[in-house]
Protein backbone atom coordinates (compact mmCIF):
# COMPACT_ATOMS: atom_id res chain seq x y z
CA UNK A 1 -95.55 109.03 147.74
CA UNK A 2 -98.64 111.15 148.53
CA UNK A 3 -101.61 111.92 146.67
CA UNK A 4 -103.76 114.79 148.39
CA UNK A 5 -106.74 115.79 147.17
CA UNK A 6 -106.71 119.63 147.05
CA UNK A 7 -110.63 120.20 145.72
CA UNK A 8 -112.06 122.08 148.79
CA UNK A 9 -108.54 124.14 149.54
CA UNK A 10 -107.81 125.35 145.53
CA UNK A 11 -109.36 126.85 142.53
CA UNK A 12 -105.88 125.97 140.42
CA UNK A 13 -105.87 122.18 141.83
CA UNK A 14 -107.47 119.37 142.06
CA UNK A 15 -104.69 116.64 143.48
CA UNK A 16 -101.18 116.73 143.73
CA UNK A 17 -98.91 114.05 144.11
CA UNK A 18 -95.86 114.19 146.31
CA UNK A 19 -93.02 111.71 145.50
CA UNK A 20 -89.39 111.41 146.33
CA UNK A 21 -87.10 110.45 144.09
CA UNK A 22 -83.64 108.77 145.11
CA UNK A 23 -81.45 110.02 142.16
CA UNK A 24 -81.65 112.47 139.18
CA UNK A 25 -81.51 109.27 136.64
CA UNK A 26 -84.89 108.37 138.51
CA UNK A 27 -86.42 111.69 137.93
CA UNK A 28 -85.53 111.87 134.31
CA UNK A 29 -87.34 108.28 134.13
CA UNK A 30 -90.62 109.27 135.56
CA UNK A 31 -91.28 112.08 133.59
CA UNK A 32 -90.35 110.21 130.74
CA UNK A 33 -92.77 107.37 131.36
CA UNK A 34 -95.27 110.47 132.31
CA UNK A 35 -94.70 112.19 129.32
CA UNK A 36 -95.53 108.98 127.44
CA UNK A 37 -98.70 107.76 129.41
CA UNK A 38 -100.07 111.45 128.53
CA UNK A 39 -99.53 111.49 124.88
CA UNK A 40 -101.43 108.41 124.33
CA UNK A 41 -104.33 109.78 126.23
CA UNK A 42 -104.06 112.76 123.99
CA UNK A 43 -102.77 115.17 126.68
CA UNK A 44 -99.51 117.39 126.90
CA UNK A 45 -97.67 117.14 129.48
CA UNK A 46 -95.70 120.35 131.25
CA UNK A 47 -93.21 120.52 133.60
CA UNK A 48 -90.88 122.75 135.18
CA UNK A 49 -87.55 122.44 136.97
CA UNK A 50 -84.63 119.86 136.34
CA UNK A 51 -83.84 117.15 138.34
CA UNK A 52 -80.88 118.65 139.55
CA UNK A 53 -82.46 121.20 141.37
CA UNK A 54 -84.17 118.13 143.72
CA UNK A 55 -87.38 119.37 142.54
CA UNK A 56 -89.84 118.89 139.44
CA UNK A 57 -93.39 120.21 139.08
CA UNK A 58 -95.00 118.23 136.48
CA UNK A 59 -98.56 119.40 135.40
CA UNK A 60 -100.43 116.24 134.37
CA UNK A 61 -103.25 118.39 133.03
CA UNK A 62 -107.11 118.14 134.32
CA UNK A 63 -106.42 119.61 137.89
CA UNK A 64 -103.47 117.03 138.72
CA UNK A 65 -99.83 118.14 139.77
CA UNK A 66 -97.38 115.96 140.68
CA UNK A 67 -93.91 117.28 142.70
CA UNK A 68 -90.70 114.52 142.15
CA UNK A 69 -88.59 116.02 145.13
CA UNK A 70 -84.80 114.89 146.31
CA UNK A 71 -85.43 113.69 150.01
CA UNK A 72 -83.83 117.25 150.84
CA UNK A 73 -85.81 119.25 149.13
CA UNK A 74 -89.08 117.63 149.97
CA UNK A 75 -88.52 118.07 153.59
CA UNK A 76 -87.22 121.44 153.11
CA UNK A 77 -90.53 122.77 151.18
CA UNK A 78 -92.76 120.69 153.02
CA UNK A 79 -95.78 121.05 150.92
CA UNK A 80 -97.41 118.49 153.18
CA UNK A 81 -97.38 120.57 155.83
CA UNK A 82 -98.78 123.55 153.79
CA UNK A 83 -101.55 122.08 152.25
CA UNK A 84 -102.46 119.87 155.48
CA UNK A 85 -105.57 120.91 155.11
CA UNK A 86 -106.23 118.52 152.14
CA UNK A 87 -107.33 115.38 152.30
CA UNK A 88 -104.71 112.50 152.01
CA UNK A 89 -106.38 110.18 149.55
CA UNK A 90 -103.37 107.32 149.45
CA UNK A 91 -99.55 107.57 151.09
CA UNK A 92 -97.39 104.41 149.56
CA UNK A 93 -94.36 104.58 151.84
């Protein structure tokens, strides 16, 4: 997992997180949880995609994005590599 803080680079973004999730059960899990954390802060939570695909976009609201990729599909889209510009903040490996 990534967080990159996209405040100098975007005018849509603040920070998004990059993770990669093993399995489509996992996915489904943390958006869940995501969806629930949230709601009791009084947000909505929107995402797009299906875990099938190998690739959710989950907008957490306030300038934060977070990507749940399949290990395929995060190295195929490589959004590390296009925003490299932005500043890593944390990488949990």
């Amino acid at each position: 997992m990534v967080l990159l803080d996209l405040t100098q680079l975007s005018a849509f973004a603040d920070f998004f997180v990059i993770a990669t999730v093993d399995n489509i059960r996992q996915a489904r899990a943390i958006v869940d949880v995501l969806t629930d954390k949230v709601n009791e802060h009084g947000g909505k939570l929107h995402y797009e995609g299906d875990p099938e695909s190998g690739w959710v976009l989950v907008d957490a609201g306030k300038g934060v994005f977070i990507h749940l990729f399949s290990l395929e599909s995060r190295a195929y889209y490589n959004l590390e590599g296009l925003w490299g510009k932005a500043q890593e903040v944390v990488r949990i490996q």
